[in-house]
Protein backbone atom coordinates (compact mmCIF):
# COMPACT_ATOMS: atom_id res chain seq x y z
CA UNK A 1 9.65 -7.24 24.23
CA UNK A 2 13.44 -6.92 23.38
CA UNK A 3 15.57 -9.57 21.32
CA UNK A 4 17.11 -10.54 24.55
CA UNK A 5 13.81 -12.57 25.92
CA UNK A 6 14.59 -14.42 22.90
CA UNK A 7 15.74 -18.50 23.15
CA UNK A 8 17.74 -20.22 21.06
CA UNK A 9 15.59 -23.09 20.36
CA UNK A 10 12.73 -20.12 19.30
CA UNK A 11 14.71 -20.14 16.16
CA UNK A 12 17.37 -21.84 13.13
CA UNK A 13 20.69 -21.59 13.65
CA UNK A 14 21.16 -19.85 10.20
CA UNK A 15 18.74 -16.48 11.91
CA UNK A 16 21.94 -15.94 14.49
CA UNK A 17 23.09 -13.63 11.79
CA UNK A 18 20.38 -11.35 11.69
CA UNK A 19 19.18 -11.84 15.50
CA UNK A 20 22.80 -10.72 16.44
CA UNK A 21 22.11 -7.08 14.50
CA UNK A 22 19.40 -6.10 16.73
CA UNK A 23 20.51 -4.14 19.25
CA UNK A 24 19.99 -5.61 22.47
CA UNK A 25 17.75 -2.64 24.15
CA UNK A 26 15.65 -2.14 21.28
CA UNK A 27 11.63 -3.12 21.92
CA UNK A 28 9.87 -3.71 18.86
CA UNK A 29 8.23 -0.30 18.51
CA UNK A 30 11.50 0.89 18.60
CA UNK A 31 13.17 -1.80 16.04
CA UNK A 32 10.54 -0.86 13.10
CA UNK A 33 11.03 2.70 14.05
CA UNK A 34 14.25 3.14 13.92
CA UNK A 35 15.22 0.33 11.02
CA UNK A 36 12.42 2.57 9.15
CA UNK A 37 14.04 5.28 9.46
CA UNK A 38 16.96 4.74 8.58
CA UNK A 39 15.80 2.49 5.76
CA UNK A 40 14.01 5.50 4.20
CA UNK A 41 16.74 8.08 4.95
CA UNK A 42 19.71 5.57 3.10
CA UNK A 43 17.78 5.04 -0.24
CA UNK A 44 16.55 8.44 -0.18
CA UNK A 45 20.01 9.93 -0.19
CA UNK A 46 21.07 7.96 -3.00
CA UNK A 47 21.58 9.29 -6.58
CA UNK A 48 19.41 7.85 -9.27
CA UNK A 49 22.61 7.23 -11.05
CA UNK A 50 23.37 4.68 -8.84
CA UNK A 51 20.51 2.68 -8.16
CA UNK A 52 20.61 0.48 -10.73
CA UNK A 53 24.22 0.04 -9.62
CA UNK A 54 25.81 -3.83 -8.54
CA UNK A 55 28.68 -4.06 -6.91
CA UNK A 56 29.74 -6.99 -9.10
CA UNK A 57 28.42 -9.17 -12.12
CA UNK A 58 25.57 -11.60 -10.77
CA UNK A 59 25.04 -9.24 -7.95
CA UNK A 60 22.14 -7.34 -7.16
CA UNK A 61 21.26 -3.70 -7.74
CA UNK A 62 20.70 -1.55 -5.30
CA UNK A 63 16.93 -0.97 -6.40
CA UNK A 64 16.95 -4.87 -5.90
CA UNK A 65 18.36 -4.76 -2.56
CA UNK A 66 15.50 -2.92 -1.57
CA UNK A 67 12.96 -4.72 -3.38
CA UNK A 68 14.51 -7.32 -1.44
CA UNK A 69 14.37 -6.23 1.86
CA UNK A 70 10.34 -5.42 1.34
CA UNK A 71 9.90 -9.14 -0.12
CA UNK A 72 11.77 -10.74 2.80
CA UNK A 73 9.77 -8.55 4.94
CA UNK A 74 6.17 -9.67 3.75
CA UNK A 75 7.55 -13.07 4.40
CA UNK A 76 8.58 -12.91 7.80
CA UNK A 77 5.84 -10.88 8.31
CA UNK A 78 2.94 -13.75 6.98
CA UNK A 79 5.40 -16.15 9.15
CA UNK A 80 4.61 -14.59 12.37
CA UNK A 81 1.00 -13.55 11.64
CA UNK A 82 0.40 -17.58 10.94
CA UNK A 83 2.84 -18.97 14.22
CA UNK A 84 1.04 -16.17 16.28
CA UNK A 85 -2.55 -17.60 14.67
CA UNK A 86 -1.52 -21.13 16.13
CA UNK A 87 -1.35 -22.32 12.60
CA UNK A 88 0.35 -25.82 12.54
CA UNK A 89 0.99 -26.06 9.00
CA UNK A 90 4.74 -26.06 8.26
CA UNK A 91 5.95 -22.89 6.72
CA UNK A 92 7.70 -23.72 3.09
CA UNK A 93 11.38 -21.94 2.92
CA UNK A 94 12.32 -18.83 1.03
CA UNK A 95 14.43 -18.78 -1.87
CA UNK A 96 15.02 -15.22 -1.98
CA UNK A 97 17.16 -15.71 -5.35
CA UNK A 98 13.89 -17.02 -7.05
CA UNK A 99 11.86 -13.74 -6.59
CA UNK A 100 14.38 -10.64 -7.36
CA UNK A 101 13.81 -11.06 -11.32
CA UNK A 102 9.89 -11.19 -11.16
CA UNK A 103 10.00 -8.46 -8.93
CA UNK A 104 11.30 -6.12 -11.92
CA UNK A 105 12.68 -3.78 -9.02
CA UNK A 106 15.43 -2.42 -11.73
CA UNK A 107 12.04 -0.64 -13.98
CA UNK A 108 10.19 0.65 -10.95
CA UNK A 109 11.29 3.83 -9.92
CA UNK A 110 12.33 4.76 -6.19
CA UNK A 111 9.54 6.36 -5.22
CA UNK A 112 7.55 3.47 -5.66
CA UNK A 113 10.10 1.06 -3.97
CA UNK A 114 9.96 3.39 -1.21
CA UNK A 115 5.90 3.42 -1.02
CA UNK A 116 5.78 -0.61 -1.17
CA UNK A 117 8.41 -0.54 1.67
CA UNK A 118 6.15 2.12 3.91
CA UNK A 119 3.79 0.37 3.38
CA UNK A 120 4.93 -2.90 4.35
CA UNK A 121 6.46 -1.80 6.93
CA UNK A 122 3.08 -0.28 8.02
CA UNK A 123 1.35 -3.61 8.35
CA UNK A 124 4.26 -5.06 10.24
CA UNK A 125 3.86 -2.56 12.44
CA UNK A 126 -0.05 -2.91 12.78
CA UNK A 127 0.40 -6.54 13.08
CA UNK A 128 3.37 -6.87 15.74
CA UNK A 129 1.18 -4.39 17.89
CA UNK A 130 -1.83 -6.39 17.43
CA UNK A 131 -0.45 -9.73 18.97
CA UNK A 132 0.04 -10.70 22.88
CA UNK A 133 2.89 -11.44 24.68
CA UNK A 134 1.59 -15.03 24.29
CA UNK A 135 0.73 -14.78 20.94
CA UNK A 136 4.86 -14.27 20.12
CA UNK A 137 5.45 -16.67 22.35
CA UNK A 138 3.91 -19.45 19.62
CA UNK A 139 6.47 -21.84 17.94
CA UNK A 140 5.99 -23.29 14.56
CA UNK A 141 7.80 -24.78 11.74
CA UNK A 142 9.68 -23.06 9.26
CA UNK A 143 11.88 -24.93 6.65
CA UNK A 144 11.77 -27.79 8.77
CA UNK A 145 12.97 -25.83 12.10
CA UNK A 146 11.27 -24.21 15.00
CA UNK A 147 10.28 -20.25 14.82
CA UNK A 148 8.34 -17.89 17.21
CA UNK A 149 6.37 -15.31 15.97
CA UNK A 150 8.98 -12.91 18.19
CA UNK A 151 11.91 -14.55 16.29
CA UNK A 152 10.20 -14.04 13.31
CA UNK A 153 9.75 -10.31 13.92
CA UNK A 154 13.06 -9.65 15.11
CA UNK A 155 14.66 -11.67 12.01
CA UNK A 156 12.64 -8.88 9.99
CA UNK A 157 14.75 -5.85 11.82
CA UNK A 158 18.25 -7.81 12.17
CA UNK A 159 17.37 -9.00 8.18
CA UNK A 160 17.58 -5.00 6.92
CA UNK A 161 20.00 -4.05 9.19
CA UNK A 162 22.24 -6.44 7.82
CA UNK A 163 21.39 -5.26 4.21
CA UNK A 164 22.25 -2.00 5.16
CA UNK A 165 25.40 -3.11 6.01
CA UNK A 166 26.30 -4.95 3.07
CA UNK A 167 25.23 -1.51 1.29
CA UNK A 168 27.77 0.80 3.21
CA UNK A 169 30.46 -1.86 2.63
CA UNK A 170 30.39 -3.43 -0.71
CA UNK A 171 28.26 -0.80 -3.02
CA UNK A 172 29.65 2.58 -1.62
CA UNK A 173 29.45 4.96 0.99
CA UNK A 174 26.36 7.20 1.78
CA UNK A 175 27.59 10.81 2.87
């Protein structure tokens, strides 16, 4: 399945963003490969001195980008494991401001960001390639809107992509 197959309607308006970063060939084995990898290979090629770094007051470190990337993730991921399930309960919205100072990301150490984002990205993995065709095909409700388990999925690759992004731009540049 690529993120062309995708509708509109499978999906908010405010997901275009992060819909729009997945490449347009890209199959979802590919997707969580490849965003994996390149995940892994940008934080590990950052010095420690940095990680705790913020581009600007109120902004978040870089060990918080991450920590946010793996929360976002476990989201999207419960989203499409309960559309895919045929749940009909509506699916609360995400207030991804709410959970970076819980998380403590800033006093875990890298290694163990990276592990919780293998492993998430694991299960993703496990449970994309579990579900049908059909299966992604399900709509539900999310913040009041329609969402497919696909859109979900894909939102979860276009999501890091854009973090990424912001990473290269505003933070610094990896070598």
């Amino acid at each position: 399945m690529k993120v062309t197959e995708l509708e509109t309607s499978e999906y908010n308006n405010y997901y275009q963003m992060y819909i729009e970063k997945v490449p347009k060939g890209v199959t979802f084995s590919e997707g969580f490969s490849k965003g994996s990898e390149a995940v892994l290979n940008y934080f590990k090629s950052l010095p420690d001195d940095k990680l705790n770094y913020s581009y600007a007051h109120g902004k978040w470190t870089i060990k918080e980008v991450l920590q946010h990337i793996v929360d976002t993730e476990r989201v999207f991921s419960y989203r499409c494991f309960s559309i895919a399930r045929q749940d009909k309960t509506p699916l609360p919205g995400f207030e991804q401001d709410d959970y970076v100072a819980p998380s403590k990301a800033n006093s875990k150490s890298i290694e163990d960001l990276i592990e919780e984002y293998e492993a998430v990205r694991k299960n993703s993995i496990i449970l994309v390639k579990s579900l049908s065709e059909a299966d992604l095909k399900c709509v539900g409700t999310v913040s009041g809107g329609n969402m497919s388990a696909r859109a979900a999925a894909f939102i979860i690759l276009g999501h890091e992509i854009h973090h990424l992004d912001v990473l290269k731009q505003r933070y610094f540049k990896s070598e």
